[in-house]
N, C-alpha and C. Protein backbone atom coordinates (compact mmCIF):
# COMPACT_ATOMS: atom_id res chain seq x y z
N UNK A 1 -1.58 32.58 0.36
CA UNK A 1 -2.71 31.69 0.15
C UNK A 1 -3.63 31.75 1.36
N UNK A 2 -4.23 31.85 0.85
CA UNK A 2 -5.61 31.75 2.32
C UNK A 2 -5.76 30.52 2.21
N UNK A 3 -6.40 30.48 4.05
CA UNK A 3 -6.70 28.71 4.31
C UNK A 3 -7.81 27.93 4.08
N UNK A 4 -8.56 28.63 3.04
CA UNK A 4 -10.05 28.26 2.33
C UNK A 4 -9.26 27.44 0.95
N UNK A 5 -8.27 28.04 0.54
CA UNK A 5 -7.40 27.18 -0.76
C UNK A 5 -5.99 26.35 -0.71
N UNK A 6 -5.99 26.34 0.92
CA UNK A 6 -5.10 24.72 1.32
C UNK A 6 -5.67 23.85 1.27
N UNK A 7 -7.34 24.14 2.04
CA UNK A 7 -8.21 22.93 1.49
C UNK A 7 -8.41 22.04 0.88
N UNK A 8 -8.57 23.08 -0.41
CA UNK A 8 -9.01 22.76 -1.86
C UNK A 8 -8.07 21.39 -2.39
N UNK A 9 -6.26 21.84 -2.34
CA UNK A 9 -6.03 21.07 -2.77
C UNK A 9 -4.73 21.03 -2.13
N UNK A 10 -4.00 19.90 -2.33
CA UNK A 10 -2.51 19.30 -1.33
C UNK A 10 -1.67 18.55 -2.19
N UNK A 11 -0.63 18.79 -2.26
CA UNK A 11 0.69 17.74 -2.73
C UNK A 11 0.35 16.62 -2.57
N UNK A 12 1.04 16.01 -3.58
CA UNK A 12 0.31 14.31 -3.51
C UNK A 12 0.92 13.44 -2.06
N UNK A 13 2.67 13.81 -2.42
CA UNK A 13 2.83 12.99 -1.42
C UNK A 13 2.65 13.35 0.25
N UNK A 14 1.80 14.79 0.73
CA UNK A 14 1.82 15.30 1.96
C UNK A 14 0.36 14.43 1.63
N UNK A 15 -0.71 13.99 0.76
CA UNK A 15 -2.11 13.33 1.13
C UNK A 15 -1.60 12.03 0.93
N UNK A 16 -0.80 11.65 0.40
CA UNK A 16 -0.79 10.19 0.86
C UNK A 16 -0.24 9.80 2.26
N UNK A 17 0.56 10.68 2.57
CA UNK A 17 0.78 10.57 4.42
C UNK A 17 -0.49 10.66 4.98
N UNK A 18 -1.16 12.07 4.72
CA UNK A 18 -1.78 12.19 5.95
C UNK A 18 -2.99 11.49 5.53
N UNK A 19 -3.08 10.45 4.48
CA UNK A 19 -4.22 9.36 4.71
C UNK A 19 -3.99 8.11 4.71
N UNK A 20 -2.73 8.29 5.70
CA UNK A 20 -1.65 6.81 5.93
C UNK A 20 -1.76 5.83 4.85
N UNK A 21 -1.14 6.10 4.07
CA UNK A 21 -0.74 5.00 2.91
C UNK A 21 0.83 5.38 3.13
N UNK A 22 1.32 5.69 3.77
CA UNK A 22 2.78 5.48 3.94
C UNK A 22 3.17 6.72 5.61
N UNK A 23 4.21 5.57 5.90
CA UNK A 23 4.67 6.16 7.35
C UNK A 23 5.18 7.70 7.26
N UNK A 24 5.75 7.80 5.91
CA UNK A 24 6.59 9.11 5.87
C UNK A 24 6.65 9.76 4.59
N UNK A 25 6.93 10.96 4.31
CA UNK A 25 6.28 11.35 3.38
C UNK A 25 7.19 11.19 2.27
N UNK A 26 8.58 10.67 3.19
CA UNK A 26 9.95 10.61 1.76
C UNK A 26 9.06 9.20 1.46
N UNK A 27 8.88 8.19 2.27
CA UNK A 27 8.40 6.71 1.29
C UNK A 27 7.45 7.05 0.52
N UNK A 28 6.29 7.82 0.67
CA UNK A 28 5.28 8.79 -0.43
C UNK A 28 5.87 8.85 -1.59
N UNK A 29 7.06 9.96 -1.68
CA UNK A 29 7.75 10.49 -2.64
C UNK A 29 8.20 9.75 -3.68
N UNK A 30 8.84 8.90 -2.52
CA UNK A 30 9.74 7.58 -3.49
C UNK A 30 8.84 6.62 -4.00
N UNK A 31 7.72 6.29 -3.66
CA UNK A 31 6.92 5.23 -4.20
C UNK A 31 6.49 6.31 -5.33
N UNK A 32 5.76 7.55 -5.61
CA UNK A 32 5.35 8.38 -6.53
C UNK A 32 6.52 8.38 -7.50
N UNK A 33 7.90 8.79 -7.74
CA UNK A 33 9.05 8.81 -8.22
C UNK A 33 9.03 7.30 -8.76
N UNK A 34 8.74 6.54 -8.16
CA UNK A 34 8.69 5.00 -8.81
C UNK A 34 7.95 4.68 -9.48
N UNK A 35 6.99 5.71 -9.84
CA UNK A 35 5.83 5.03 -10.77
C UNK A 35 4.92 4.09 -10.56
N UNK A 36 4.99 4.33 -8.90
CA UNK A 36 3.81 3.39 -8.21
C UNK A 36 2.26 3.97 -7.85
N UNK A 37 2.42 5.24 -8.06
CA UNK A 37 1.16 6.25 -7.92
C UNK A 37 0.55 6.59 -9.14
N UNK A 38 -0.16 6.72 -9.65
CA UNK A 38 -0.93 7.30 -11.06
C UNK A 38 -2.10 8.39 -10.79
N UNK A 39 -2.04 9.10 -11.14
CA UNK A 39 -3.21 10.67 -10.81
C UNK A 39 -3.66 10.75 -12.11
N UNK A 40 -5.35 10.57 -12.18
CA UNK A 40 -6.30 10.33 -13.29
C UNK A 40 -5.41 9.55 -14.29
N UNK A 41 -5.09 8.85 -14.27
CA UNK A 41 -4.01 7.28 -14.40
C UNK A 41 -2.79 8.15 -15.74
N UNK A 42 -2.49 9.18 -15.15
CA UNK A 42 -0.90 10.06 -15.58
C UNK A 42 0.13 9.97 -14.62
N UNK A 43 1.44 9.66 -14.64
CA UNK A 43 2.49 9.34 -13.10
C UNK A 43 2.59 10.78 -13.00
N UNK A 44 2.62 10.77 -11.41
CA UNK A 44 2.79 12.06 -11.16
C UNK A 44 4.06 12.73 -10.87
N UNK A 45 3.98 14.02 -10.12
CA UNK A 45 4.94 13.73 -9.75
C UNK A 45 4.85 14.26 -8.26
N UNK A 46 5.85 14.24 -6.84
CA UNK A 46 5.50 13.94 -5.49
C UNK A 46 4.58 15.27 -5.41
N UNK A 47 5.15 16.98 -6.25
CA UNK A 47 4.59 18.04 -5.61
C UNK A 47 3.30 18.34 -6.37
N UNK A 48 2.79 17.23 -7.41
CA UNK A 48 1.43 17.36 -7.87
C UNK A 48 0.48 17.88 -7.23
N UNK A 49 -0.19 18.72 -7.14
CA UNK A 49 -1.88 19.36 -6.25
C UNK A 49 -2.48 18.44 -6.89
N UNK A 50 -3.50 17.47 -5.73
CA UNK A 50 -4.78 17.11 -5.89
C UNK A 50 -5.73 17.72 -5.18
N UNK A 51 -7.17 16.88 -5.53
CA UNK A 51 -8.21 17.88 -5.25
C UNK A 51 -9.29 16.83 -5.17
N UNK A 52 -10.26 17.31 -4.43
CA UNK A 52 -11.32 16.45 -4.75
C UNK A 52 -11.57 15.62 -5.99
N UNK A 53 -12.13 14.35 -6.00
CA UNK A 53 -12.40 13.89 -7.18
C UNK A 53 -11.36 13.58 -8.11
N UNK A 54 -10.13 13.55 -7.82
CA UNK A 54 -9.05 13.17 -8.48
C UNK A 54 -9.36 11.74 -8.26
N UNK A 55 -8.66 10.50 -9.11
CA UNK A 55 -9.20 9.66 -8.85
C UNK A 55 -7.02 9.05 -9.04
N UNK A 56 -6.80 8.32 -7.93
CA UNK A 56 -5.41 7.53 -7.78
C UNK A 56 -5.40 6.60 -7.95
N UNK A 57 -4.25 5.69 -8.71
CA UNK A 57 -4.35 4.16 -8.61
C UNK A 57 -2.88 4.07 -7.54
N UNK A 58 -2.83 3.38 -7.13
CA UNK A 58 -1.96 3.12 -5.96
C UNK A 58 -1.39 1.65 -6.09
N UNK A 59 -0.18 1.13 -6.24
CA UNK A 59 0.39 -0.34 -5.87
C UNK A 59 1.51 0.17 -4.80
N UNK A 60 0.65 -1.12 -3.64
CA UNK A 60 1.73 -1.30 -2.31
C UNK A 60 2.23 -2.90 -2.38
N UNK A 61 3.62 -2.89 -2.65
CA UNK A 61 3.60 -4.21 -2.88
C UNK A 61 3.09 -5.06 -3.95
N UNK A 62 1.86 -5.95 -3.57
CA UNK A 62 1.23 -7.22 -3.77
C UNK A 62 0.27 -6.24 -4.17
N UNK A 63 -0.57 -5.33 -3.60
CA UNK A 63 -1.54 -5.06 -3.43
C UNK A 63 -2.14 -3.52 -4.39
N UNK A 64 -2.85 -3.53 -5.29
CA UNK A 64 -2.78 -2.02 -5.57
C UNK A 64 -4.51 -1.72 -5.79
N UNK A 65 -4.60 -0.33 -5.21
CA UNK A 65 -5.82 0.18 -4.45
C UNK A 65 -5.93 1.19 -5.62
N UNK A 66 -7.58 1.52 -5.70
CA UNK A 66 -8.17 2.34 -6.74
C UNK A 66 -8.46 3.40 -6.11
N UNK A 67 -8.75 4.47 -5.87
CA UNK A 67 -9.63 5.82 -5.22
C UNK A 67 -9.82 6.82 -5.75
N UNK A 68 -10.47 6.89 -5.12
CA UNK A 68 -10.86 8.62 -5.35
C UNK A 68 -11.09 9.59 -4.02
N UNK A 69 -10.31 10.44 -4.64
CA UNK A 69 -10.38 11.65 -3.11
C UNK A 69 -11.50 12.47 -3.22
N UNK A 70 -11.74 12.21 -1.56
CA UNK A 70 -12.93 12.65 -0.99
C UNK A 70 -12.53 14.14 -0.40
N UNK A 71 -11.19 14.42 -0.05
CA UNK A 71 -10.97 15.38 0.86
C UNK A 71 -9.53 15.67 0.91
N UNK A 72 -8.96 16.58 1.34
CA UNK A 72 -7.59 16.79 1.79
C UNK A 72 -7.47 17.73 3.12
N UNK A 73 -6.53 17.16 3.80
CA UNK A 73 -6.33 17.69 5.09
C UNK A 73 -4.65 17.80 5.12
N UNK A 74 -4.70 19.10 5.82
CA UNK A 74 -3.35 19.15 5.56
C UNK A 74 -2.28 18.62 7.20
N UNK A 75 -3.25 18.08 7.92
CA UNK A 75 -2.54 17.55 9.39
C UNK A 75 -2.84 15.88 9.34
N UNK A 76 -2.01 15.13 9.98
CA UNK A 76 -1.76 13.78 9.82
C UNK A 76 -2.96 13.84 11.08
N UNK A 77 -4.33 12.78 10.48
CA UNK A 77 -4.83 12.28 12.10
C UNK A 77 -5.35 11.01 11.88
N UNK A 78 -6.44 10.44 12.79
CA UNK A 78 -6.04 8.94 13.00
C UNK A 78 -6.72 8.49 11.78
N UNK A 79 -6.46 6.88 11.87
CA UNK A 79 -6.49 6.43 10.88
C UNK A 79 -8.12 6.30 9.92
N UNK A 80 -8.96 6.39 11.78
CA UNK A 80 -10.58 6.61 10.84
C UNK A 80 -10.96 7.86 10.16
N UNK A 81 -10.07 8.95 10.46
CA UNK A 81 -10.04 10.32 9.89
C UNK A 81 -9.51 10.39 8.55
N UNK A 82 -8.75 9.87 8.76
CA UNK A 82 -7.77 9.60 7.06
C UNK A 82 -8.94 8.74 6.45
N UNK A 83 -9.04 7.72 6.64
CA UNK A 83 -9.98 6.54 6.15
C UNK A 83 -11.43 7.90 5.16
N UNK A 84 -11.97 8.64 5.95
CA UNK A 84 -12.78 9.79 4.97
C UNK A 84 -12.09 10.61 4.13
N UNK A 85 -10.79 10.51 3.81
CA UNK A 85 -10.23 11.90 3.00
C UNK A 85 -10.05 10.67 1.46
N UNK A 86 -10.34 9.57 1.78
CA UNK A 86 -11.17 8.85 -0.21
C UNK A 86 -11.75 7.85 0.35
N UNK A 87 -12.28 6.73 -0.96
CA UNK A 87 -13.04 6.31 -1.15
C UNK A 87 -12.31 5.03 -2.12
N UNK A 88 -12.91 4.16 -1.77
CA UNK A 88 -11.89 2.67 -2.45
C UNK A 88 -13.00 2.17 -3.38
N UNK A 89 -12.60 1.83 -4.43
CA UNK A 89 -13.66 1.46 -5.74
C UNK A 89 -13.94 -0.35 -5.07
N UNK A 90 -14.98 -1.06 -5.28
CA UNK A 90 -15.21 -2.15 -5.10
C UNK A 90 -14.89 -3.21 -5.54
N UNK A 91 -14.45 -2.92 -6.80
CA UNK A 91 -13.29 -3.68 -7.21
C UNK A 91 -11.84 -4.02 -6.62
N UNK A 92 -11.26 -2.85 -6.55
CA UNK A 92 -10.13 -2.70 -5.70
C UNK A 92 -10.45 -3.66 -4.58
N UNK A 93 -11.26 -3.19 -3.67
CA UNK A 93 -11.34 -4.08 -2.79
C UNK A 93 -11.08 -5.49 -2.55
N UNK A 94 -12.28 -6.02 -3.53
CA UNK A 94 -12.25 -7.24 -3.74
C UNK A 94 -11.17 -7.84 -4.33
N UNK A 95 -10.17 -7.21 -5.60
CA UNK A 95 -9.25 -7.35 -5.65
C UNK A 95 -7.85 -7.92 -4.65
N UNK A 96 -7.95 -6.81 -3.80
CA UNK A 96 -7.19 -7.10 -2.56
C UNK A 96 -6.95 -8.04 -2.05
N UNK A 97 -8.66 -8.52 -1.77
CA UNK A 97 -9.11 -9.40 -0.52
C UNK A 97 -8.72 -10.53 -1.12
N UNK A 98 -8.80 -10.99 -2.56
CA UNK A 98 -8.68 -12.20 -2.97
C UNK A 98 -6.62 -12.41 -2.58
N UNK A 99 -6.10 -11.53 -3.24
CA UNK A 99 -4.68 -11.73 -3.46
C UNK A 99 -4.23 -11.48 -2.07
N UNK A 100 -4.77 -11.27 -1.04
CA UNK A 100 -4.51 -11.01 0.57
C UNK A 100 -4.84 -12.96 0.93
N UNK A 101 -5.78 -13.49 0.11
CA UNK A 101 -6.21 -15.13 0.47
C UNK A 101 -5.02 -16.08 0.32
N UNK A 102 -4.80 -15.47 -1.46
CA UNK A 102 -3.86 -16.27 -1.91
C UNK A 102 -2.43 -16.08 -1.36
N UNK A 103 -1.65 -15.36 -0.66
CA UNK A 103 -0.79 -15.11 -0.11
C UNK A 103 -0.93 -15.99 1.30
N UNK A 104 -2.30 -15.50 1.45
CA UNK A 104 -1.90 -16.56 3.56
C UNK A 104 -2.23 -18.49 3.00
N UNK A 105 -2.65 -18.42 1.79
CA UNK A 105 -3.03 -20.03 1.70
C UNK A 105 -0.91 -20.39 1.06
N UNK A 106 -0.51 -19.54 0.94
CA UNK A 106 0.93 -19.85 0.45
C UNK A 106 1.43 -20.02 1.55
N UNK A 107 1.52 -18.90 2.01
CA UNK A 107 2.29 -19.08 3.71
C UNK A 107 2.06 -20.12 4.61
N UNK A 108 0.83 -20.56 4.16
CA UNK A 108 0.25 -21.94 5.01
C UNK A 108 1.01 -23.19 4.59
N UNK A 109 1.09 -22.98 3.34
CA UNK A 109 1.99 -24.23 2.75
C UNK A 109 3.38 -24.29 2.89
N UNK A 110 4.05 -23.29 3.19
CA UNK A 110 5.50 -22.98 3.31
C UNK A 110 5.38 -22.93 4.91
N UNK A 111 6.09 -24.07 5.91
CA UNK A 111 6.05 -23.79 7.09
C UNK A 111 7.36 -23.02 7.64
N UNK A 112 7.66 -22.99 6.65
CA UNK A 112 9.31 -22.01 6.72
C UNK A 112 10.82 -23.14 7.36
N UNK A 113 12.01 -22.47 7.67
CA UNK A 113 12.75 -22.70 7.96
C UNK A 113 12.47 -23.97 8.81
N UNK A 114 13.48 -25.21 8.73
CA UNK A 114 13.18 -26.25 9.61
C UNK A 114 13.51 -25.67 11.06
N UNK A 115 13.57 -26.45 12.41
CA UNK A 115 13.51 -26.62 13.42
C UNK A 115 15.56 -27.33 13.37
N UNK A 116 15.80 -27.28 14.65
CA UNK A 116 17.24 -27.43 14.35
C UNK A 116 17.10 -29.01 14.48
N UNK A 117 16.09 -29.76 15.36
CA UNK A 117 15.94 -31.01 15.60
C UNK A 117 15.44 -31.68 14.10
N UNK A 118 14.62 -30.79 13.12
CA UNK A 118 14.28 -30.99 12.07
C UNK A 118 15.38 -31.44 10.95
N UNK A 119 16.11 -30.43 11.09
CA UNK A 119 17.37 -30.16 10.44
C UNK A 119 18.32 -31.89 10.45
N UNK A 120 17.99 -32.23 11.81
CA UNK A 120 18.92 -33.50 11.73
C UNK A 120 17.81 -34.59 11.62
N UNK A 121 16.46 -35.01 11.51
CA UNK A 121 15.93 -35.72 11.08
C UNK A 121 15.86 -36.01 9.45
N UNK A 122 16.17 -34.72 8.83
CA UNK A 122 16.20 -34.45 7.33
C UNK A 122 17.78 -35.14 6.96
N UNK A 123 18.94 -34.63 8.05
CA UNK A 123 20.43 -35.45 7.55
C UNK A 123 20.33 -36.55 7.50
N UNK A 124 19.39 -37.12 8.76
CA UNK A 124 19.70 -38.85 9.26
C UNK A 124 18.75 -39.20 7.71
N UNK A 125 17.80 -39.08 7.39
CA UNK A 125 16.82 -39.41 6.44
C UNK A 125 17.73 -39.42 4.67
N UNK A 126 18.39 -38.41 4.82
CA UNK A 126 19.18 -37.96 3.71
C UNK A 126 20.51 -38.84 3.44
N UNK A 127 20.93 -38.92 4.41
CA UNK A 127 22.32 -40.13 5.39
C UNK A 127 21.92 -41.21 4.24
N UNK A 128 21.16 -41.96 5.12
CA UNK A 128 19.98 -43.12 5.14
C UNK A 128 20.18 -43.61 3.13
N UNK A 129 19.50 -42.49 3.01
CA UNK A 129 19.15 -43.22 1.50
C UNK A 129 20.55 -42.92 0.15
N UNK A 130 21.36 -42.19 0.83
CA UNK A 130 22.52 -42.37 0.44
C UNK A 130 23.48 -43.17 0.29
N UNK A 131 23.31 -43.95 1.59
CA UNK A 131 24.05 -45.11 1.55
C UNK A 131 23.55 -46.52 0.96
């Protein structure tokens, strides 16, 4: 292969690394294998070639991202470099941003685990109306 047609196009899960959507390329694999990746919204599979203009749906978690590839590179670089190899639909976005709200207004309400001093204001209180 000449290096005018590595370009062109790359394994799914070596472009989802090297446009950091995952640390490593087995979590790539395995999220693709899970049916968490969709290529022109068909599951793929990890050694799929994409290409420009392919368009991915992506769920991380909570969160799942629309794109379309702008580019493929076949070396991992930083994250504003990756950030040009697609393009996030505006929806997606906004999508995100809302269910990124509703998650920290939850967390706000859940102050988590008591305090150990907590813990015995809740017995004495609990004590209390027991008796």
């Amino acid at each position: 292969m000449s290096p005018a047609a590595v370009l062109q196009q790359l394994r799914l899960d070596k472009w989802l690394w090297t446009a950091r959507f995952f640390k490593t390329r087995a979590l790539a694999a395995d999220a693709i294998k899970g049916g968490k990746v969709l290529v022109n919204d068909v599951r793929a599979k990890p050694s799929k070639n994409i290409q420009p203009g392919d368009q991915l749906r992506l769920r991380r978690g909570a969160f799942e991202y629309e794109l379309t590839v702008l580019g493929v590179s076949a070396q991992r670089a930083s994250a504003t470099a990756a950030a040009g190899l697609y393009w996030e639909h505006s929806q997606s976005v906004a999508r995100r941003e809302s269910i990124a709200e509703q998650l920290r207004a939850e967390a706000a309400g859940n102050p988590g685990r008591p305090t150990k001093r907590g813990r015995r204001q809740i017995l004495r209180f609990t004590q209390k109306r027991a008796n």
